[in-house]
Protein backbone atom coordinates (compact mmCIF):
# COMPACT_ATOMS: atom_id res chain seq x y z
CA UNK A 1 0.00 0.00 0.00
CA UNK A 2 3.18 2.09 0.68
CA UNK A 3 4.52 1.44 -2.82
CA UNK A 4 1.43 1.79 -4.36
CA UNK A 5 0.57 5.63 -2.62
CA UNK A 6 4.24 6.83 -3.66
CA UNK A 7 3.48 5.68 -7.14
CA UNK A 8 0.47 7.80 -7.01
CA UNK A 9 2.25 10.73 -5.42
CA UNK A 10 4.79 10.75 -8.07
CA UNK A 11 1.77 10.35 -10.71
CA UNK A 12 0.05 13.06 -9.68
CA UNK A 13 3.16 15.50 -9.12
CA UNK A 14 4.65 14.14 -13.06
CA UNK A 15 0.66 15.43 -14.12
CA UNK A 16 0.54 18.49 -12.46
CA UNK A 17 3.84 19.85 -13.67
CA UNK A 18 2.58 18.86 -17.33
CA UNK A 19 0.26 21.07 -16.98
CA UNK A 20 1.66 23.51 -14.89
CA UNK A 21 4.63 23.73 -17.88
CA UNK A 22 3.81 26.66 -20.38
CA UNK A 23 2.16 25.81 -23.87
CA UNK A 24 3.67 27.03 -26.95
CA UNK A 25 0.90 28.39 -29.40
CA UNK A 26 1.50 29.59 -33.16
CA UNK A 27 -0.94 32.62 -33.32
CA UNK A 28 -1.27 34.39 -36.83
CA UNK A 29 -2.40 37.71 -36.98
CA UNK A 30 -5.71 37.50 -38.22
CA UNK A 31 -6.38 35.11 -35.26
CA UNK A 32 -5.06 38.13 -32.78
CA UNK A 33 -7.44 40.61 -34.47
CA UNK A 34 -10.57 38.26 -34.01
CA UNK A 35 -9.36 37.27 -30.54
CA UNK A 36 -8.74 41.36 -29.75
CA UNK A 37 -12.21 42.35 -31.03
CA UNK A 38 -14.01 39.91 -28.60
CA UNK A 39 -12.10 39.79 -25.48
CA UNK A 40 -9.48 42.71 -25.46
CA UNK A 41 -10.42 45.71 -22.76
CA UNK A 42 -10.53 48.01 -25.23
CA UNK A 43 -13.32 45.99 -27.52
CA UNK A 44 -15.17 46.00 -23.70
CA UNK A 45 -14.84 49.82 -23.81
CA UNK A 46 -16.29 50.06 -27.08
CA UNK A 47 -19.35 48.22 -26.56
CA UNK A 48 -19.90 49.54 -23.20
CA UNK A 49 -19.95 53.07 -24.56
CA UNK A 50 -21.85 51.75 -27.51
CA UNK A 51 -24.38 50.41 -25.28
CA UNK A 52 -24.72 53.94 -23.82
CA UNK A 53 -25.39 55.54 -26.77
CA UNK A 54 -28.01 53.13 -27.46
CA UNK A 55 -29.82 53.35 -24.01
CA UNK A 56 -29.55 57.39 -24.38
CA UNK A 57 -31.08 57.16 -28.05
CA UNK A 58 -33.97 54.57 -26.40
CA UNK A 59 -34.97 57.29 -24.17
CA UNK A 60 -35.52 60.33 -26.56
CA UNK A 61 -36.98 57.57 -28.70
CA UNK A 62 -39.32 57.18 -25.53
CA UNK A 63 -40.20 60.31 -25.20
CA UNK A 64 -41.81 61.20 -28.17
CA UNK A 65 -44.41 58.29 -27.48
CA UNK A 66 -47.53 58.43 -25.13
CA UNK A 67 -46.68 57.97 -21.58
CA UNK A 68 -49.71 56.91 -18.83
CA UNK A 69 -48.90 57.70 -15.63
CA UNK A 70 -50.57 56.91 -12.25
CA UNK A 71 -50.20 59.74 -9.44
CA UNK A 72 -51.74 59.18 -5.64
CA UNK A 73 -51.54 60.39 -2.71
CA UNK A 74 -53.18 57.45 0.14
CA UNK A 75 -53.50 58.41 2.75
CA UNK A 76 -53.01 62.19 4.01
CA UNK A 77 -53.86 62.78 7.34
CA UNK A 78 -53.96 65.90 9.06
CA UNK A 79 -54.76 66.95 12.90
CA UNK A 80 -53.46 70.23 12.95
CA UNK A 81 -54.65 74.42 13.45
CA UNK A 82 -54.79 76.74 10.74
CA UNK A 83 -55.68 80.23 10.30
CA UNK A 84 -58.45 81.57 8.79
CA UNK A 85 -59.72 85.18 8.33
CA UNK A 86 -63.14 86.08 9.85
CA UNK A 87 -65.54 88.63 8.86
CA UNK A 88 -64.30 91.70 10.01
CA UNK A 89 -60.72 90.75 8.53
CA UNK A 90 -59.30 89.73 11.58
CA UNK A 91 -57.83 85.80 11.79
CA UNK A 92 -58.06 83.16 14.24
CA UNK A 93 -57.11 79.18 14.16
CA UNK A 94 -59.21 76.91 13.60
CA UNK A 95 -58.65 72.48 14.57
CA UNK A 96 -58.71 70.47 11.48
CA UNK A 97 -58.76 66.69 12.06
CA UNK A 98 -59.42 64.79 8.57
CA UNK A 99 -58.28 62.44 6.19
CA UNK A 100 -57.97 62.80 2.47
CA UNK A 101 -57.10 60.41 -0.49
CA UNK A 102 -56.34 61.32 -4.06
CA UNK A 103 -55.55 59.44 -7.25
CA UNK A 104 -55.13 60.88 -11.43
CA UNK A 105 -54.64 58.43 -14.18
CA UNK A 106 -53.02 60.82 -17.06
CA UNK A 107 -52.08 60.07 -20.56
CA UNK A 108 -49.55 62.51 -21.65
CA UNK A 109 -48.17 62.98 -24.75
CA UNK A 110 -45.29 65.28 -26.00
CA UNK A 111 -45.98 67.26 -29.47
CA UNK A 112 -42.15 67.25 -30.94
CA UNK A 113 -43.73 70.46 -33.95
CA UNK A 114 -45.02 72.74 -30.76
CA UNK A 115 -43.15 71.84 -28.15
CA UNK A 116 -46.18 71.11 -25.87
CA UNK A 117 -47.91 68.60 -23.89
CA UNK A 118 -51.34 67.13 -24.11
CA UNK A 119 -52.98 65.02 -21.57
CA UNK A 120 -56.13 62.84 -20.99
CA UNK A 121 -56.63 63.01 -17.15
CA UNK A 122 -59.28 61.21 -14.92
CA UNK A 123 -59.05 62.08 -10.70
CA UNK A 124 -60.62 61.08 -8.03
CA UNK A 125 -60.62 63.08 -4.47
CA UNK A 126 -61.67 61.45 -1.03
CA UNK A 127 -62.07 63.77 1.93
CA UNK A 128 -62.98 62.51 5.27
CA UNK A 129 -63.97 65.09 8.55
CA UNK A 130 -62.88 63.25 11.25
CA UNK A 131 -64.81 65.49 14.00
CA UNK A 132 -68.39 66.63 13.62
CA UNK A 133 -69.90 63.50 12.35
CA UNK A 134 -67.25 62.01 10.05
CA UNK A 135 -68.62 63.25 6.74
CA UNK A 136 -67.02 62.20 3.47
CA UNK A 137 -66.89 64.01 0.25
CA UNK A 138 -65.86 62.70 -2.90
CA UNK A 139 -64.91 65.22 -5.92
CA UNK A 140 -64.73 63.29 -9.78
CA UNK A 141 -63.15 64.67 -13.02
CA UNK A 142 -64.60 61.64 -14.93
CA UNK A 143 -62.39 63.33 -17.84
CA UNK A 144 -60.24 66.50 -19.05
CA UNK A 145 -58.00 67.45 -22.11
CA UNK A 146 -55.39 69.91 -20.53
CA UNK A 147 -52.70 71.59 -22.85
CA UNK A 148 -49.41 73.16 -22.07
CA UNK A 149 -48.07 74.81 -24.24
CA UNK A 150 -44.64 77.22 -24.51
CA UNK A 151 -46.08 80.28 -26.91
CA UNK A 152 -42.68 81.31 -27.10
CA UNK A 153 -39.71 80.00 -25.35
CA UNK A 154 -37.22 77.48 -27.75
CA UNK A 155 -38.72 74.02 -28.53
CA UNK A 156 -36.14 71.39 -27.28
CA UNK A 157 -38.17 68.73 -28.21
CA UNK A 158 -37.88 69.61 -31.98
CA UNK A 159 -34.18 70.24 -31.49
CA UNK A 160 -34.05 66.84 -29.90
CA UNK A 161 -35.57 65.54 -32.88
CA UNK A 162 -32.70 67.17 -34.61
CA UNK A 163 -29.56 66.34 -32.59
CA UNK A 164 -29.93 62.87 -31.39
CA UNK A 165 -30.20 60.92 -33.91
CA UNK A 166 -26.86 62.44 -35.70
CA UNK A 167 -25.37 61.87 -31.90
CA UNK A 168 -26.40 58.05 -32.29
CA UNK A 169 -25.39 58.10 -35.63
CA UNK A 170 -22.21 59.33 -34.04
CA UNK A 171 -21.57 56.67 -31.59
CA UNK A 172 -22.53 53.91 -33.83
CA UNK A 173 -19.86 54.84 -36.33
CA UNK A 174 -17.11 55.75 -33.11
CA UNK A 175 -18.55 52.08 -32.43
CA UNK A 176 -17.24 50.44 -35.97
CA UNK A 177 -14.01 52.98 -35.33
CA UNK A 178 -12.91 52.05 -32.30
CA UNK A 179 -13.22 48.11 -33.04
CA UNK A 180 -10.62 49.27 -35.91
CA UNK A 181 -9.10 50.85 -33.71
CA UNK A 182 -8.50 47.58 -31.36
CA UNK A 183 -7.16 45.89 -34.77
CA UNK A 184 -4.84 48.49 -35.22
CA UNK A 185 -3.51 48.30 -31.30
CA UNK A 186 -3.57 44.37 -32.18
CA UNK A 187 -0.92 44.92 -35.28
CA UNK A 188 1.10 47.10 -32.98
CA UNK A 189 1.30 44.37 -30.21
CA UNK A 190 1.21 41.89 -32.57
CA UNK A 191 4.56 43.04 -34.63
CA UNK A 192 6.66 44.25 -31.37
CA UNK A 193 6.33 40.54 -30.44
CA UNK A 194 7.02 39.45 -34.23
CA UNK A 195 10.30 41.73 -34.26
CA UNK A 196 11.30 40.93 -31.00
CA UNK A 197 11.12 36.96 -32.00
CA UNK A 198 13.31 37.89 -34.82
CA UNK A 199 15.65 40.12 -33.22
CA UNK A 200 16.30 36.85 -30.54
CA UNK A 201 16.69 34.31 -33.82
CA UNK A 202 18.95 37.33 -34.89
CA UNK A 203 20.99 37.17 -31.52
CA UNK A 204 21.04 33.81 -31.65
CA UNK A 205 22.40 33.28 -34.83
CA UNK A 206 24.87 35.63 -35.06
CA UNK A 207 25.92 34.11 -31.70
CA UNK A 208 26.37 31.01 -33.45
CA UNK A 209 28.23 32.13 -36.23
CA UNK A 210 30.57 34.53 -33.47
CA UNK A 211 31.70 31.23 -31.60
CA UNK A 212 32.66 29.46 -34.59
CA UNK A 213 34.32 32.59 -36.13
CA UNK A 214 35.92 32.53 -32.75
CA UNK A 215 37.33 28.92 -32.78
CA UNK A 216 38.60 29.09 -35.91
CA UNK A 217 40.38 32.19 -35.50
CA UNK A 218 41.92 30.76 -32.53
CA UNK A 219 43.44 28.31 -35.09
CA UNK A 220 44.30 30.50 -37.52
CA UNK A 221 46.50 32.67 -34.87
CA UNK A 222 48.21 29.26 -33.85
CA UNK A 223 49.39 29.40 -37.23
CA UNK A 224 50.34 33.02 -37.47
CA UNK A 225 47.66 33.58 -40.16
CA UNK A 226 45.68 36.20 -38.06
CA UNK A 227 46.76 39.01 -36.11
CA UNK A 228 46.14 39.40 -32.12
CA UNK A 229 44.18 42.22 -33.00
CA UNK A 230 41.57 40.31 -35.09
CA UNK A 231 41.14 37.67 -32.52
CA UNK A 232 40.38 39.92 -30.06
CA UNK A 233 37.80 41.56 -31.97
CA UNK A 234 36.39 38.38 -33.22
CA UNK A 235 36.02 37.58 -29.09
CA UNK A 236 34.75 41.08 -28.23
CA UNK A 237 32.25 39.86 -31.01
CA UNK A 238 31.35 36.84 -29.25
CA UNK A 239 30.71 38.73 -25.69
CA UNK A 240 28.66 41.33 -27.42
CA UNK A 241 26.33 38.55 -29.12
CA UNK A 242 25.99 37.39 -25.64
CA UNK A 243 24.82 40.37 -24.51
CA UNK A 244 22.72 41.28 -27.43
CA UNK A 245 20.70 37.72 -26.85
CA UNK A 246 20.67 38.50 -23.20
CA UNK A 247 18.77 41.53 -23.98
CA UNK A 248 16.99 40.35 -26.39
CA UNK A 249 15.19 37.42 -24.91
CA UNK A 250 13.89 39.86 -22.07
CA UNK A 251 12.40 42.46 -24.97
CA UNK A 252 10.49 39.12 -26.19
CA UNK A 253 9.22 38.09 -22.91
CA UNK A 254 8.15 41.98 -22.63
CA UNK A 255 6.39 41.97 -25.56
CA UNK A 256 5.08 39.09 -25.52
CA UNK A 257 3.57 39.61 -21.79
CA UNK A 258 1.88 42.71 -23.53
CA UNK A 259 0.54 41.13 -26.09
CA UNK A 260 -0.84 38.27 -23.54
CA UNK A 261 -2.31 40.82 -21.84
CA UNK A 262 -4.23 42.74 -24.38
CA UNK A 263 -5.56 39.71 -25.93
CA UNK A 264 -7.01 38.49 -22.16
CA UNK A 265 -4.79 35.07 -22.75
CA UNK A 266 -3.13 33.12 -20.15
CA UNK A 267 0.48 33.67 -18.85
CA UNK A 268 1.25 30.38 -19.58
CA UNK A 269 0.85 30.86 -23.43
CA UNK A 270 4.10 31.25 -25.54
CA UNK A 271 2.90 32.65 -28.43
CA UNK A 272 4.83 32.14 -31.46
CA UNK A 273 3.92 34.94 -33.92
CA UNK A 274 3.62 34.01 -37.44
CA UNK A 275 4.46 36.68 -40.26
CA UNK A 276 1.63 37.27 -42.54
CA UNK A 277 2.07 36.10 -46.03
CA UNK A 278 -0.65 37.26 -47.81
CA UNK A 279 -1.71 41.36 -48.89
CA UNK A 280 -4.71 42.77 -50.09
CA UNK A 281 -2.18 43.94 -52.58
CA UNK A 282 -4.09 47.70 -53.83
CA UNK A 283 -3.85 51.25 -54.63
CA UNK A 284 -6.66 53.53 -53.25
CA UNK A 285 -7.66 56.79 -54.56
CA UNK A 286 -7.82 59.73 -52.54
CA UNK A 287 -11.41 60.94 -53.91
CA UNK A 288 -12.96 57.85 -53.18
CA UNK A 289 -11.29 57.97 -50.04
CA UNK A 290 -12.34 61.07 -48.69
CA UNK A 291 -16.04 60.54 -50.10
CA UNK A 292 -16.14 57.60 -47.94
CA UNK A 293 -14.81 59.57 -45.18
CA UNK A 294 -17.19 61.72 -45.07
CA UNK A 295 -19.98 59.93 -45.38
CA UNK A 296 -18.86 56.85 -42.99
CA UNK A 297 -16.73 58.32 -40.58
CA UNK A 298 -18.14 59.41 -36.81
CA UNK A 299 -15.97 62.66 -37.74
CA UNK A 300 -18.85 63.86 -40.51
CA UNK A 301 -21.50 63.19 -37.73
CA UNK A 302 -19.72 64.96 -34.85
CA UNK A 303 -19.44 68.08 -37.08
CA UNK A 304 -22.78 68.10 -37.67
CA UNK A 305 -23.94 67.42 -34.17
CA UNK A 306 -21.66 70.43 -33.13
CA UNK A 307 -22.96 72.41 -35.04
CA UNK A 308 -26.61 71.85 -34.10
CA UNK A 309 -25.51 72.10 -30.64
CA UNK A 310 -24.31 75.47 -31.29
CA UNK A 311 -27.82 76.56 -33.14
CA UNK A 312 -29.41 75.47 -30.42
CA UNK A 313 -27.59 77.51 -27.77
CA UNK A 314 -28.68 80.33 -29.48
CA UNK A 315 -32.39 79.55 -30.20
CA UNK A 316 -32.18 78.43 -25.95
CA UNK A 317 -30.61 82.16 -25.59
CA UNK A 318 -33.17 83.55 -27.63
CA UNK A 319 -36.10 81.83 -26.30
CA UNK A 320 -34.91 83.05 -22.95
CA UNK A 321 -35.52 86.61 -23.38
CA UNK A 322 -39.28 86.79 -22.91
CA UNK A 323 -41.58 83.79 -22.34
CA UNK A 324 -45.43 83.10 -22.85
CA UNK A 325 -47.38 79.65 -21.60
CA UNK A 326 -50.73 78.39 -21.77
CA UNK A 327 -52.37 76.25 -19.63
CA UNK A 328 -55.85 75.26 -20.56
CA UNK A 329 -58.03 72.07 -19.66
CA UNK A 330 -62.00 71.91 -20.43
CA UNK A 331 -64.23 68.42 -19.15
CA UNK A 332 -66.28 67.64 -15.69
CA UNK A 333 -66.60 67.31 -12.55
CA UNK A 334 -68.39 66.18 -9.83
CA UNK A 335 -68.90 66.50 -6.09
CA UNK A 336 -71.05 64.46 -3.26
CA UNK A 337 -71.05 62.66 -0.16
CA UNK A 338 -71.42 59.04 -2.00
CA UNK A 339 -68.92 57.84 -3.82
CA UNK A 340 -71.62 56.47 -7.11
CA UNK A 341 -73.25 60.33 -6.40
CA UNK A 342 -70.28 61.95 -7.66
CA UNK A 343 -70.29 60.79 -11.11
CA UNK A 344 -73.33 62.68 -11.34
CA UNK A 345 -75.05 66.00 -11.97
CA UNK A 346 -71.22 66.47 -13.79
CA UNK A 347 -70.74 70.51 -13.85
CA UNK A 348 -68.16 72.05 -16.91
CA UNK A 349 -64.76 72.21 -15.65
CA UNK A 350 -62.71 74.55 -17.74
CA UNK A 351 -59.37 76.56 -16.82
CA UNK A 352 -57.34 78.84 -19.32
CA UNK A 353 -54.44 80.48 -18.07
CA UNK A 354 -51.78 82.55 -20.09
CA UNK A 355 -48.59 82.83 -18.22
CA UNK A 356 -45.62 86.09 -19.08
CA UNK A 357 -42.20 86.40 -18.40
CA UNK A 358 -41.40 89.31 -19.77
CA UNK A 359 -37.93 91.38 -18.72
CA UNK A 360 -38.56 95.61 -18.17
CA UNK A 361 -35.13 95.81 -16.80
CA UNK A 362 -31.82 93.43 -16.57
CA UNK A 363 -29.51 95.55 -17.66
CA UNK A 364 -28.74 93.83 -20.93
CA UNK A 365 -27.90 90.36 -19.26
CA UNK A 366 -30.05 88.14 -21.62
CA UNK A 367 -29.11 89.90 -25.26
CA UNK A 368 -25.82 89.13 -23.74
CA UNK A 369 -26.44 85.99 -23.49
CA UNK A 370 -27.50 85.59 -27.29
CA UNK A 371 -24.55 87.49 -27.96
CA UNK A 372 -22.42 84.88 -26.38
CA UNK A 373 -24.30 82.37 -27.79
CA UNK A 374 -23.54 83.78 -31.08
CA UNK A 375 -19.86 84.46 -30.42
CA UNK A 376 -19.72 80.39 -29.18
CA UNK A 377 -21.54 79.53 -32.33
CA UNK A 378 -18.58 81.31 -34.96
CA UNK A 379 -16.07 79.82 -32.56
CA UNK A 380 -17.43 76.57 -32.97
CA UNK A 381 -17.72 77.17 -36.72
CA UNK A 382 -14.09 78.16 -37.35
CA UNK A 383 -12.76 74.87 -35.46
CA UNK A 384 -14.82 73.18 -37.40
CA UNK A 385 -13.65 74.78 -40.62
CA UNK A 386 -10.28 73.86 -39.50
CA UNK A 387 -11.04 70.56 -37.89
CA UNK A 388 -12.18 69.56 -41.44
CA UNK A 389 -9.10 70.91 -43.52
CA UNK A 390 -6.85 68.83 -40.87
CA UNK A 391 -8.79 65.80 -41.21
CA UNK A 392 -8.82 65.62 -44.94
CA UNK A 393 -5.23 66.63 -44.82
CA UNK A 394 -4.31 63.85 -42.84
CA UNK A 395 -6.43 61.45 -44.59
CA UNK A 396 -4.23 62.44 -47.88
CA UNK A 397 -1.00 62.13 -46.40
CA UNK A 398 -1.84 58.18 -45.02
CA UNK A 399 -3.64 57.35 -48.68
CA UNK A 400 0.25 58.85 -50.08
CA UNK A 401 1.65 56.54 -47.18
CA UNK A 402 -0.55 53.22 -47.80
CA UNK A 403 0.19 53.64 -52.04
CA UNK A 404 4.17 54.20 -51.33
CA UNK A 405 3.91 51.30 -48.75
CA UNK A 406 3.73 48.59 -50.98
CA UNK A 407 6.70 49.26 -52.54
CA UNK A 408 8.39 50.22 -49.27
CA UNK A 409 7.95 46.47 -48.19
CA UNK A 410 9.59 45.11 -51.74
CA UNK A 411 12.43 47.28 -51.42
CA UNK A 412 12.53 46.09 -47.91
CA UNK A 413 12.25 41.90 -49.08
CA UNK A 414 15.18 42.87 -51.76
CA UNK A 415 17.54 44.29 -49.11
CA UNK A 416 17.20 41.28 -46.96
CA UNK A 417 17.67 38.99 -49.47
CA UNK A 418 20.55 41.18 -50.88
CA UNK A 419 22.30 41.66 -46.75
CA UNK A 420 21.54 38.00 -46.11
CA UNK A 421 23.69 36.52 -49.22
CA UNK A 422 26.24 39.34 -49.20
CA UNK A 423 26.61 38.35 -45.26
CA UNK A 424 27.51 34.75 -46.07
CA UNK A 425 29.91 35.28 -48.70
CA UNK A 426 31.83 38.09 -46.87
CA UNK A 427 31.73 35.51 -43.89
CA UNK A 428 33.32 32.44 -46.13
CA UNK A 429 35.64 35.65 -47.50
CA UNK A 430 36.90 36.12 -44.19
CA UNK A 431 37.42 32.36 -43.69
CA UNK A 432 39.70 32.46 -46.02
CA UNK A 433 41.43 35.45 -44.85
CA UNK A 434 40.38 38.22 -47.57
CA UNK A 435 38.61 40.50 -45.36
CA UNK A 436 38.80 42.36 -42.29
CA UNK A 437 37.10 41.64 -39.18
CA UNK A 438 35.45 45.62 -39.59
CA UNK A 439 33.69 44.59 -43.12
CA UNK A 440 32.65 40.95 -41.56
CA UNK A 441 30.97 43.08 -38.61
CA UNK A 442 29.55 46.08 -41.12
CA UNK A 443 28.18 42.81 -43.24
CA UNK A 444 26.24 41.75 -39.86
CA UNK A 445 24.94 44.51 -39.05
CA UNK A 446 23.29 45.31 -42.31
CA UNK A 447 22.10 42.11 -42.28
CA UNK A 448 20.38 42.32 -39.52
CA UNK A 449 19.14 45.92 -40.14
CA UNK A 450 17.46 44.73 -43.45
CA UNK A 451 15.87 41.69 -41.59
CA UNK A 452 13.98 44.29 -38.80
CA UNK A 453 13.84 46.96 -41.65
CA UNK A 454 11.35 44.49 -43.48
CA UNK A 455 9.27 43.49 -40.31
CA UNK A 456 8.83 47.39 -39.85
CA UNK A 457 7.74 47.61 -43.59
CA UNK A 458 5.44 45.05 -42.87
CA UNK A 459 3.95 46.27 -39.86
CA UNK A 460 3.47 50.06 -41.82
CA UNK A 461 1.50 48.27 -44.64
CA UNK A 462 -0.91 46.39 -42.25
CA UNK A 463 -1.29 49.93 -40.04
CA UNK A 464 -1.80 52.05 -42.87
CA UNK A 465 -4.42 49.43 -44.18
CA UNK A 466 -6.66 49.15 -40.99
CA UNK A 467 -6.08 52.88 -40.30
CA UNK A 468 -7.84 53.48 -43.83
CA UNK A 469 -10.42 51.23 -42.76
CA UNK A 470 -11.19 53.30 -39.51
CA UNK A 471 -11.53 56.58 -41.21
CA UNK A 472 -13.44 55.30 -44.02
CA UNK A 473 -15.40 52.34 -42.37
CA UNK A 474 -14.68 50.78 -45.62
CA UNK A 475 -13.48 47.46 -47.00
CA UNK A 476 -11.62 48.18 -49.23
CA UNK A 477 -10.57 44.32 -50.45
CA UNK A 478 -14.16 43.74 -50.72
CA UNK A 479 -15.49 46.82 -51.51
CA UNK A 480 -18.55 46.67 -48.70
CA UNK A 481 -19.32 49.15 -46.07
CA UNK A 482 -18.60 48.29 -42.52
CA UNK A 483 -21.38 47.86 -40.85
CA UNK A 484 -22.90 45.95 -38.07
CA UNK A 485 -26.19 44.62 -36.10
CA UNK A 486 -26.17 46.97 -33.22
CA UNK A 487 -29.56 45.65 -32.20
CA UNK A 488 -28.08 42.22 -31.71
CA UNK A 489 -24.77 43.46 -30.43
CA UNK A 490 -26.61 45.29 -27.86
CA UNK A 491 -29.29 42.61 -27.03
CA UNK A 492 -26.93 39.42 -26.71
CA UNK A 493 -25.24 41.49 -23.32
């Protein structure tokens, strides 16, 4: 039994380090950007503010819709003195001790042209004296139409009409942006760890190629071929690769950490990066490009939005300097001791009232108010102006970049292939003692400068792509708009 509970010991322990040990997986780059898009922080800030956007947009949505409303008040009871005027205009206090119940069902309903409210009300009042005899009263409004309505005063229901749906507009497209945005963070991640894997294969390499150099040399001054001075160099060369790997191998572990991270994978993942071998391969034009800019982008629809902001704060400054309501509600109502009784012998109940607000004196404060209002409105106009002439600026300069990139990255394959052959020759030159250590070295280093030059290419090219994508929430490779179901994106939270 001894035996047999060691064996199981050492089972268990051989099992748990097996799975304790990390897991090399190959991860390609289109597998980071799906993984990114669904798990990364950023995708969760996206949504969340998406989700916002869509809960704000619900509620003006709401509002233009009949709403029914119950109000009560059950019960209200009062034991108290209050004063009360006699005859001759003198006052006294009187005891109140009753009880009193009320209740309105109201249908209201917002009108978005007029900026008004209509409602359908039905009440009900219960009063009960508690001294002298404990009468009840019961007061009906079976029914009444009441209207308020702003006669002048700025109609924010019409402007809301106007703004919010460009606003949702807005975040819907910052929506589609930002998840471009989390593929572009993903190629960023994504490459550090691919150059950093390359720069250690580098290290490692040229580490390999250092020690032999090394040993041979060692040889070669045995046999007075070499100088001392070469050797040493060739050793100094050695130590430095050392170093080089040293450093190296923590920049991958770095990188790859962040990109662990970002993509919400475990730290016991070694993700081996694998360079992308396939481009869309395309020129774009810069017409099209802006075109689709502007009518895609969350930039058109926060320019717009801005700018109906600003006409609004001027209408609100406006409609602020005098103000006229009505209030007016016509239908019946009833009073009696029984409760049946009071629906009735129903009397008219009508009320019109016309409210003013109208300023004699404030010493100019609200036409100031327009005026700054006005002033805020040409400030907001010029940014805008300017906003827009960046924008499309910028949007040429990356459609120059993305064009020129292509040919960037086979300039970049060339030179590698070029520094990679002219490496190995000048290293079997130097074998044979026709070269200096100093043109071995400069070979090495070009080498490896064309070999991180490329990756960079290659990293610009992918960038530049999904960057156009972003600003135009285009597909360019398919030549679709980039779109999504925000009511199922929303809904399956």
């Amino acid at each position: 039994m001894k035996k047999i509970a060691i064996i199981l010991f050492l089972l268990f322990t051989l099992i748990a380090k097996l799975f304790a040990q990390d897991q090399e997986r190959i991860i390609t780059l289109d597998e980071a950007i799906t993984i990114a898009r669904v798990q990364s922080v950023d995708a969760a800030v996206a949504f969340n503010e998406l989700k916002t956007a869509y809960w704000e947009y619900r509620t003006f949505r709401a509002n233009l819709f009949p709403e029914v409303n119950f109000d009560a008040v059950a019960p209200s009871y009062n034991k108290k003195y209050n004063s009360y005027q006699l005859e001759d205009g003198s006052y006294t206090f009187v005891r109140n001790n009753y009880l009193d119940m009320s209740g309105e069902i109201s249908l209201n309903q917002n009108i978005w042209f007029t900026g008004g409210v209509i409602s359908l009300n039905t009440s009900l009042d219960y009063l009960r004296q508690l001294d002298n005899g404990k009468d009840n009263r019961f007061m009906t409004i079976p029914v009444a139409l009441t209207l308020n309505q702003p006669i002048l005063g700025v109609n924010s229901i019409k402007w809301d009409r106007r703004i919010e749906p460009v606003r949702y507009a807005e975040a819907k497209a910052a929506f589609l942006s930002a998840t471009e945005e989390v593929t572009m963070s993903t190629i960023s991640y994504f490459f550090n760890l691919l150059l950093a894997r390359e720069n250690v294969n580098i290290a490692e390499q040229n580490l390999e190629n250092a020690n032999k150099l090394y040993e041979i040399a060692k040889i070669k001054r045995e046999m007075g071929q070499i100088s001392e001075n070469d050797l040493l160099q060739l050793e100094l060369n050695m130590l430095n690769a050392k170093s080089t790997l040293t450093d190296n191998e923590s920049s991958l572990k770095s990188n790859m950490f962040q990109l662990r991270s970002f993509l919400a994978l475990s730290d016991q993942e070694i993700l081996i990066p694998v360079v992308p071998d396939t481009l869309p391969g395309m020129l774009v034009d810069y017409p099209e490009v802006l075109d689709k800019a502007l009518t895609n982008n969350k930039f058109a629809q926060n320019i717009r939005r801005r700018q109906l902001e600003a006409d609004y704060e001027v209408a609100k400054a406006k409609g602020n300097m005098r103000q006229i309501s009505l209030f007016a509600q016509v239908g019946y109502t009833g009073t009696d001791s029984e409760f049946g009784q009071a629906y009735n012998h129903l009397k008219d109940n009508q009320i019109v009232q016309i409210g003013f607000q109208i300023p004699i004196l404030d010493w100019g404060k609200r036409r100031g108010q327009v005026k700054v209002a006005q002033s805020n409105r040409q400030v907001t106009e010029s940014k805008l102006r300017q906003e827009t002439m960046n924008f499309n600026q910028n949007l040429f300069i990356l459609v120059e970049q993305f064009n020129n990139q292509l040919s960037q990255l086979e300039l970049a394959d060339k030179a590698d292939e070029i520094a990679e052959k002219r490496y190995k020759t000048n290293v079997e030159t130097f074998m044979i003692g026709k070269i200096s250590t100093l043109d071995l070295n400069d070979s090495q280093v070009a080498k490896d400068e064309a070999r991180q030059k490329r990756i960079t290419q290659l990293f610009y090219y992918w960038f530049y792509y999904y960057q156009l994508r972003s600003l135009t929430l285009w597909d360019f490779a398919t030549n679709t708009t980039i779109n999504a179901d925000f009511e199922r994106i929303i809904k399956q939270d």
